[in-house]
N, C-alpha and C. Protein backbone atom coordinates (compact mmCIF):
# COMPACT_ATOMS: atom_id res chain seq x y z
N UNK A 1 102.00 -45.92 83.14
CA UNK A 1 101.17 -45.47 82.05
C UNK A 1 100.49 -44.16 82.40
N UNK A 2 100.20 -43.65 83.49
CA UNK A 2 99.42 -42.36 83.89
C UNK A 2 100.54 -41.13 83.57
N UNK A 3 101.49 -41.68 84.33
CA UNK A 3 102.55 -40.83 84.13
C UNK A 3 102.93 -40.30 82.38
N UNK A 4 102.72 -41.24 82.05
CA UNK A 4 102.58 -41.05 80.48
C UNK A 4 101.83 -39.78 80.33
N UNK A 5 100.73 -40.26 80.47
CA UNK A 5 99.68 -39.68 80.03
C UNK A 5 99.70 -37.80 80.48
N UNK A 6 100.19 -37.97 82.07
CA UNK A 6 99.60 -36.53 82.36
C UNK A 6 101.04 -35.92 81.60
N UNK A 7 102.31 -36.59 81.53
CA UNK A 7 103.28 -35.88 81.00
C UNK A 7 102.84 -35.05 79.24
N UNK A 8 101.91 -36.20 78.59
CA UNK A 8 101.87 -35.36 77.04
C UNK A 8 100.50 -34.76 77.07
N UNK A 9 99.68 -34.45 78.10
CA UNK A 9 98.00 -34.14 78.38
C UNK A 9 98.16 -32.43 77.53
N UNK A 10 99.27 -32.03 78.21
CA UNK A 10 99.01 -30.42 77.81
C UNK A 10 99.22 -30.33 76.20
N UNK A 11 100.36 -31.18 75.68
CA UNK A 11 100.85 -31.13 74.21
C UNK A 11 100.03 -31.59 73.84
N UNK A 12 99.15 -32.83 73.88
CA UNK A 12 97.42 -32.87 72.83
C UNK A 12 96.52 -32.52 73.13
N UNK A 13 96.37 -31.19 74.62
CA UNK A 13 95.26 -30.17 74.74
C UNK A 13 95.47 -28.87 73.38
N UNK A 14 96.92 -28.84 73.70
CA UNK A 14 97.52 -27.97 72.59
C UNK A 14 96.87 -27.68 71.27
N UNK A 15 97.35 -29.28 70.89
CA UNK A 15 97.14 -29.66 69.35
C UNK A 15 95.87 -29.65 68.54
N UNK A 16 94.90 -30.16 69.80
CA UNK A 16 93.61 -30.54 69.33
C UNK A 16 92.84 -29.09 69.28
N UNK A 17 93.38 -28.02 69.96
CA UNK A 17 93.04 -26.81 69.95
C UNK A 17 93.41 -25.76 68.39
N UNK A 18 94.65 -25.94 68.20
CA UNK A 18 95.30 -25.56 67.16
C UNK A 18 94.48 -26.16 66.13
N UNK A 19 94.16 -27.36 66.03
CA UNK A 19 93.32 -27.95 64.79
C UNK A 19 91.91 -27.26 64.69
N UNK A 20 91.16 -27.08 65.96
CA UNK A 20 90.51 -26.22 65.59
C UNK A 20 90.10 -25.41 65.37
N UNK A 21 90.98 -24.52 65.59
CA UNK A 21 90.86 -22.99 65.18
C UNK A 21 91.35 -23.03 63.80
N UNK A 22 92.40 -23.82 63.69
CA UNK A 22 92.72 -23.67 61.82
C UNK A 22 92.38 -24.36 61.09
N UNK A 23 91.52 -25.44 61.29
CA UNK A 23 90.68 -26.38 60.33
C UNK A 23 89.38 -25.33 59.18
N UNK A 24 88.99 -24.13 59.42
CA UNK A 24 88.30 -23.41 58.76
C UNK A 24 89.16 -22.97 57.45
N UNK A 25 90.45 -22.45 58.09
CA UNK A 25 91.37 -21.70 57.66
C UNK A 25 91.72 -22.11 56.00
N UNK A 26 91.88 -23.53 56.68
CA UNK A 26 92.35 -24.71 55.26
C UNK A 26 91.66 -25.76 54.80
N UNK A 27 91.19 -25.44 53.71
CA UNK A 27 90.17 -25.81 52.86
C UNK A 27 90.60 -26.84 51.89
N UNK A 28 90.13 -27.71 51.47
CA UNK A 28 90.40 -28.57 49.79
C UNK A 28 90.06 -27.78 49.27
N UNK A 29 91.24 -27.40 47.96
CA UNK A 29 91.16 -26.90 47.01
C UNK A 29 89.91 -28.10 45.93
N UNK A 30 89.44 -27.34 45.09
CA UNK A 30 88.70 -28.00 44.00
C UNK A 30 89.50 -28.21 43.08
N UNK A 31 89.61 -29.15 42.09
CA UNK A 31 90.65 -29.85 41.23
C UNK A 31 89.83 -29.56 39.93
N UNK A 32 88.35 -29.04 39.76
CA UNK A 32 87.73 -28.72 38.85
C UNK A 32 86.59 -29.53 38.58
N UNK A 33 85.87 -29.68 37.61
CA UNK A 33 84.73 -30.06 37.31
C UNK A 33 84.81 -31.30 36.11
N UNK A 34 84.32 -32.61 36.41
CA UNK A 34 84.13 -33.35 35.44
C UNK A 34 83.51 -32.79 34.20
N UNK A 35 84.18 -32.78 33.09
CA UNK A 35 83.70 -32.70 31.93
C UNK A 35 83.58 -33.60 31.15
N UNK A 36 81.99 -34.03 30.07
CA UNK A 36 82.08 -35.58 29.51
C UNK A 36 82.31 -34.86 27.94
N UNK A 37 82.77 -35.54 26.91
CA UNK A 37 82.85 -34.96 25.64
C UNK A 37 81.88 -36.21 24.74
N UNK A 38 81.08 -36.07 24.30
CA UNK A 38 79.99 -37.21 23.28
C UNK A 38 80.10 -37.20 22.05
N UNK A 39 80.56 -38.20 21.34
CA UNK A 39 80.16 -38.00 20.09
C UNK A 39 78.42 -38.62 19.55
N UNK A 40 77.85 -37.78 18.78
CA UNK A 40 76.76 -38.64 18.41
C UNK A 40 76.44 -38.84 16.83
N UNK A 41 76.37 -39.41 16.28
CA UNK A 41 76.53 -41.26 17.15
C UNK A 41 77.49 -41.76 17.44
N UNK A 42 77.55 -42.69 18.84
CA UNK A 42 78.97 -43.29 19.26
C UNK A 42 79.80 -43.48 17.95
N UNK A 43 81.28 -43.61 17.67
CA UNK A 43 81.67 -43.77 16.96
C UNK A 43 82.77 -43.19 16.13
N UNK A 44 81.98 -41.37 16.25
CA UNK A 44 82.49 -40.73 15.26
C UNK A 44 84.09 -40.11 15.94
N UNK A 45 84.81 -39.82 15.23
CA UNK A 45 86.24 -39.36 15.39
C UNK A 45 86.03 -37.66 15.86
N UNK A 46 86.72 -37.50 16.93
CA UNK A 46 87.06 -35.88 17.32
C UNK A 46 88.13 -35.73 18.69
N UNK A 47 88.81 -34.49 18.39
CA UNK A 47 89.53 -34.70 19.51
C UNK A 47 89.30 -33.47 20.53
N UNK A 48 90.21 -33.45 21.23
CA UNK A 48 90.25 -32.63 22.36
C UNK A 48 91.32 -32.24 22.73
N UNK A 49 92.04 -31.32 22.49
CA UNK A 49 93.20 -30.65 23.04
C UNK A 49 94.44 -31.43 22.07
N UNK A 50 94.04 -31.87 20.92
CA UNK A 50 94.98 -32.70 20.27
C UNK A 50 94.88 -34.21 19.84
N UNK A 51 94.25 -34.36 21.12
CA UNK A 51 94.06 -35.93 20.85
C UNK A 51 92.84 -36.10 20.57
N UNK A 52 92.83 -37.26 19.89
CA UNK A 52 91.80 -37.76 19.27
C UNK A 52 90.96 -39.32 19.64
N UNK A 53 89.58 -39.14 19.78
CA UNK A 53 89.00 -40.16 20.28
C UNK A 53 88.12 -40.40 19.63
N UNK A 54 87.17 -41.56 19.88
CA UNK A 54 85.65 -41.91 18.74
C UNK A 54 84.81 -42.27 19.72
N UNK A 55 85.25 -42.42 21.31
CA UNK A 55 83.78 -42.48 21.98
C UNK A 55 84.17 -41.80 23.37
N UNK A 56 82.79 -41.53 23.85
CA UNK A 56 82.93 -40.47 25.22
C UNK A 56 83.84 -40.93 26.13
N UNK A 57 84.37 -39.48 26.22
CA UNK A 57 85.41 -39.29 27.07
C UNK A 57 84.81 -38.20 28.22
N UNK A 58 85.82 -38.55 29.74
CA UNK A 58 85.55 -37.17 30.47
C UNK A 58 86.95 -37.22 31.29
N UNK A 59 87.10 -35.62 31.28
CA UNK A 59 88.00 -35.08 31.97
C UNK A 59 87.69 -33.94 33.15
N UNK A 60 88.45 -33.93 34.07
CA UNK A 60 88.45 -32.98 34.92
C UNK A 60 89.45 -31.68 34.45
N UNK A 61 88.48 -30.19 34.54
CA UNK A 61 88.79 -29.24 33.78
C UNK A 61 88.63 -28.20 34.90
N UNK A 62 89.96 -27.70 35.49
CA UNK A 62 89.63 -26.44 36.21
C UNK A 62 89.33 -24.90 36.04
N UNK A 63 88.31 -24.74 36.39
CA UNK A 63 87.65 -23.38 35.67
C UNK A 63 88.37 -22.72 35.86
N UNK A 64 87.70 -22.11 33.93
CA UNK A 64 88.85 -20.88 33.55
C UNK A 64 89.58 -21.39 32.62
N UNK A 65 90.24 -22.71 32.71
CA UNK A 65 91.20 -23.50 31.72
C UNK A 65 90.48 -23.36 30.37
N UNK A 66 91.50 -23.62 29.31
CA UNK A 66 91.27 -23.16 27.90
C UNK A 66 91.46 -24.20 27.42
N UNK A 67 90.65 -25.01 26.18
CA UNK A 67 90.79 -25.86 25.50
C UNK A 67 89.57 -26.09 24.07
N UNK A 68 90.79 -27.24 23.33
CA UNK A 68 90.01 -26.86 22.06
C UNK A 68 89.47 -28.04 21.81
N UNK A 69 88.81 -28.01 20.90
CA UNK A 69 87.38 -29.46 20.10
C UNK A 69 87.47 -29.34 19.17
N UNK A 70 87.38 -30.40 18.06
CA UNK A 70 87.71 -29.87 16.91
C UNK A 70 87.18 -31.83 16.34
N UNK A 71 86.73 -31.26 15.16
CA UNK A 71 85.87 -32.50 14.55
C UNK A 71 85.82 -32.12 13.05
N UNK A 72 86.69 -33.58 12.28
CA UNK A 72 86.26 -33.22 10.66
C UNK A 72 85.35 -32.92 9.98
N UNK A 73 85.45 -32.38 9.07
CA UNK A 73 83.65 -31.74 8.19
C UNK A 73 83.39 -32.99 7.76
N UNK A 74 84.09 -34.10 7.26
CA UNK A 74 83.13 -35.26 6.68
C UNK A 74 84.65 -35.80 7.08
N UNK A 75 83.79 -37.53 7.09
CA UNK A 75 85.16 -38.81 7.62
C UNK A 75 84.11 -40.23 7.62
N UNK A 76 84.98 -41.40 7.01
CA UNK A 76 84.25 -42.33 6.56
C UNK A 76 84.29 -42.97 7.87
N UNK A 77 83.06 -43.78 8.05
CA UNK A 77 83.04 -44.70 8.95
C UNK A 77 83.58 -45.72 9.13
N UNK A 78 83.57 -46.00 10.44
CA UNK A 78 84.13 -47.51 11.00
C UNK A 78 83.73 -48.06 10.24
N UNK A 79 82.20 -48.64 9.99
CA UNK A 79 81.28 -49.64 9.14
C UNK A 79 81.77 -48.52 7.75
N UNK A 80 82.29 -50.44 6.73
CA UNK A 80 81.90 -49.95 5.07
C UNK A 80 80.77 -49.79 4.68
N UNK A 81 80.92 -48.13 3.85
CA UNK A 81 79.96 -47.22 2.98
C UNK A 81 79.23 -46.87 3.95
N UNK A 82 79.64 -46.01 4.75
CA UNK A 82 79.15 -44.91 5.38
C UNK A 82 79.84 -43.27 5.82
N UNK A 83 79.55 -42.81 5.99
CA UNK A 83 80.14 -41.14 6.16
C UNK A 83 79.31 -40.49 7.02
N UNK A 84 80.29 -40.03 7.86
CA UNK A 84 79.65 -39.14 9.02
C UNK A 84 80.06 -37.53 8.16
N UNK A 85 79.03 -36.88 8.88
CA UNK A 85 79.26 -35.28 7.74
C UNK A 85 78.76 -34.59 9.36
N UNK A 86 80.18 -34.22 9.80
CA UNK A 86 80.03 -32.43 11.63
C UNK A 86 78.98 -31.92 11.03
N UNK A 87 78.11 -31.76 12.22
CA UNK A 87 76.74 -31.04 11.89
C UNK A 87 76.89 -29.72 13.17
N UNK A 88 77.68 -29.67 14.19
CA UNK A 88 78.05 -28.81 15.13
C UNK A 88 78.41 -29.44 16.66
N UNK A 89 78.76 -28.41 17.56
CA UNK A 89 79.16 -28.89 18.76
C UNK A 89 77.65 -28.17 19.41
N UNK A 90 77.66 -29.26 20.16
CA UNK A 90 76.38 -28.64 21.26
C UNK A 90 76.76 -28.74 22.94
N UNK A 91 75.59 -28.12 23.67
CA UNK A 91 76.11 -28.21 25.15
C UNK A 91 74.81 -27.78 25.43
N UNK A 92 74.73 -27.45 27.03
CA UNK A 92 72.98 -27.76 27.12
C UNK A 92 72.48 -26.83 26.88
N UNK A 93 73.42 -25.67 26.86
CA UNK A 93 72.56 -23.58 26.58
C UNK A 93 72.66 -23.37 25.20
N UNK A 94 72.53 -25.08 24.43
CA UNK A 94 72.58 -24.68 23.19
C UNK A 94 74.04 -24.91 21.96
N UNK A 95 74.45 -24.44 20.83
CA UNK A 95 74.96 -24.99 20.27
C UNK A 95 76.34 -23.66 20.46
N UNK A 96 77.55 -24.38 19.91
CA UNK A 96 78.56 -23.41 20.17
C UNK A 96 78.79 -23.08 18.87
N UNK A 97 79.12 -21.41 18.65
CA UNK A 97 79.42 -21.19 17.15
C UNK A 97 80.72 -21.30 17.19
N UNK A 98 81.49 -21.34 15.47
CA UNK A 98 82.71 -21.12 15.38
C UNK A 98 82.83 -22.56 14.55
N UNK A 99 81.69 -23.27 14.07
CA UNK A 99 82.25 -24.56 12.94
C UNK A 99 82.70 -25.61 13.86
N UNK A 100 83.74 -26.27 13.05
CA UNK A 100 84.27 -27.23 13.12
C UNK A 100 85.05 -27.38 14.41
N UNK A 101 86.25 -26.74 14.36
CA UNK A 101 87.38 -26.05 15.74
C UNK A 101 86.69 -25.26 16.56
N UNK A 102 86.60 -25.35 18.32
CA UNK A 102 86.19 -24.17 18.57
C UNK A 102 86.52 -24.30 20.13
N UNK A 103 86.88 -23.32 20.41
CA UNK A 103 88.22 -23.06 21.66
C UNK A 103 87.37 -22.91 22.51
N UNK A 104 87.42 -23.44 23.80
CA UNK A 104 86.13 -22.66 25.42
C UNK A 104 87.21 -22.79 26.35
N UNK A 105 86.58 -21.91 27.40
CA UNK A 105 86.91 -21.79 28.42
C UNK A 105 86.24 -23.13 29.62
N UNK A 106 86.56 -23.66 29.98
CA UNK A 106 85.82 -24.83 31.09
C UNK A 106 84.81 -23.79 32.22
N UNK A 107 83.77 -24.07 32.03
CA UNK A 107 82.83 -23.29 33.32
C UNK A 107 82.37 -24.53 34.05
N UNK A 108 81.72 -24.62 35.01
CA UNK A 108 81.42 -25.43 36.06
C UNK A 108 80.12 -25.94 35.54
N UNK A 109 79.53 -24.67 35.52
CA UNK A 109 78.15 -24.96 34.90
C UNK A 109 77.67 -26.21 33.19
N UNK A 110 78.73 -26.09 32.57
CA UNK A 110 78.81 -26.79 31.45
C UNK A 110 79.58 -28.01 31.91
N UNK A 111 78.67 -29.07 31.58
CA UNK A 111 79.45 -30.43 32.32
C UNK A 111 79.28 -31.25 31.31
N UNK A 112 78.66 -31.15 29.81
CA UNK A 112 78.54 -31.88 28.13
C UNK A 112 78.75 -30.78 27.84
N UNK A 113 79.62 -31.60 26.38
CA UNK A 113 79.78 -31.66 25.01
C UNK A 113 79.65 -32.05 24.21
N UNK A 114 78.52 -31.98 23.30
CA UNK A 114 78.14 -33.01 21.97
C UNK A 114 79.08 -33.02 20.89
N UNK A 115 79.72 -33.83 20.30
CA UNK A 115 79.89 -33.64 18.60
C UNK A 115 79.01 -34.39 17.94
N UNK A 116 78.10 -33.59 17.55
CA UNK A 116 76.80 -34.28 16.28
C UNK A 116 77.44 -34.28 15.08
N UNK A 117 76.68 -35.68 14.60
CA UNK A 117 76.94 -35.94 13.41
C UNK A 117 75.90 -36.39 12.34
N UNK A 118 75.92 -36.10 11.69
CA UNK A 118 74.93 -37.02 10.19
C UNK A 118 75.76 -37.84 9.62
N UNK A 119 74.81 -38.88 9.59
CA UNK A 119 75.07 -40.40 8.79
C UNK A 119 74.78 -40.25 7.78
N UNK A 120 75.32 -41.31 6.70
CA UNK A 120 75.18 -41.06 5.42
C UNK A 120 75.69 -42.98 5.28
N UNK A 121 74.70 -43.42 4.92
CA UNK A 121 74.66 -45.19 4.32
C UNK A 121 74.93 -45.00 2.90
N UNK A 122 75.73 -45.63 2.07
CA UNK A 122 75.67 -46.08 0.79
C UNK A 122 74.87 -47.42 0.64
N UNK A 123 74.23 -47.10 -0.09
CA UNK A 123 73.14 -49.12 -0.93
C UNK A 123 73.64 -49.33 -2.05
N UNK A 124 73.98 -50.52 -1.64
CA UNK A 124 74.32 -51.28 -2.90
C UNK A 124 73.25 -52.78 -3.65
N UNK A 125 72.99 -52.38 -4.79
CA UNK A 125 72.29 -52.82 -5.40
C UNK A 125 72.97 -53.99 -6.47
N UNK A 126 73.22 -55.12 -6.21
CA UNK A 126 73.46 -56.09 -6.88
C UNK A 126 72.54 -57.09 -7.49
N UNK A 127 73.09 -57.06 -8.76
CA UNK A 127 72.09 -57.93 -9.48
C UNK A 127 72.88 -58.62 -10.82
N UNK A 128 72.52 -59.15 -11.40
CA UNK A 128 72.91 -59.65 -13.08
C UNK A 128 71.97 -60.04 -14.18
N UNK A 129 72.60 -60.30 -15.07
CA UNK A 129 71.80 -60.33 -16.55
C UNK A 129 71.36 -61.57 -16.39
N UNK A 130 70.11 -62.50 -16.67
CA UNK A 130 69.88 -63.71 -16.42
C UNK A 130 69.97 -64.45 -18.10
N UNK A 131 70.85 -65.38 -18.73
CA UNK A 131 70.88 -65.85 -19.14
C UNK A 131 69.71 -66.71 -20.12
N UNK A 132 69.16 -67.81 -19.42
CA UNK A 132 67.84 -68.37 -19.54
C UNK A 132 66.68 -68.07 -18.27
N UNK A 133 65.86 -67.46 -19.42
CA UNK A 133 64.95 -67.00 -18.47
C UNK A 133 64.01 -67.91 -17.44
N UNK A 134 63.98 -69.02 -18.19
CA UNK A 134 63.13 -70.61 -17.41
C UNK A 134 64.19 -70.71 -15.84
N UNK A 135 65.59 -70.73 -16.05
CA UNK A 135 65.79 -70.44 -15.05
C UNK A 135 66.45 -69.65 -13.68
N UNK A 136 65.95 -68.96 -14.35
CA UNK A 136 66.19 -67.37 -13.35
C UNK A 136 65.12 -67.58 -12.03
């Protein structure tokens, strides 16, 4: 077993040397930045790059990458007699212009995306003509 040893001593003085001089060298690349996408209120329909979802999603987005958001101007709700009506996309430096559709670049710094929405309830009012009034 010594013999072993002093025979491969120089080849993992070698190695362990080589690793450290080039362990600086080579780095993990970054794969990008979690991005979360929100709708508010949970629920509402919008997609992202095509596809389409109704509750938060997140993806990893490497800066610089291009992608789009895009949310209907009005769309009926899950729950009957209601309507969500796009009120805008937001993020934390504020709201993004450009409406409905609107194309970004992924920055690091931006890690939300809102799609706001307004609710809209319909009431329904049921009632009838009462017959005899004694017993109504």
């Amino acid at each position: 077993m010594k013999n072993y040893f002093k025979k491969f001593a120089p080849f993992s003085i070698v190695t362990i040397v080589l690793a450290a001089l080039l362990a600086p060298t080579y780095r993990a690349q970054s794969l990008g930045t979690t991005v979360r996408i929100v709708p508010v209120p949970d629920g509402a329909y919008y997609s992202v790059d095509g596809q389409i979802y109704t509750h938060a999603t997140s993806a990893i987005w490497p800066a610089g990458s291009k992608h789009i958001l895009s949310a209907d101007a009005e769309l009926d709700g899950v729950q009957n007699k209601s309507r969500y009506t796009f009120s805008g996309w937001q993020y934390s430096g504020g709201v993004l212009p450009g409406g409905n559709t609107v194309a970004i670049t992924a920055d690091p710094s931006i890690t939300e995306y809102r799609a706001v929405f307004a609710v809209q309830y319909a009431i329904s009012l049921v009632f009838y003509a009462c017959q005899d009034a004694a017993s109504c």
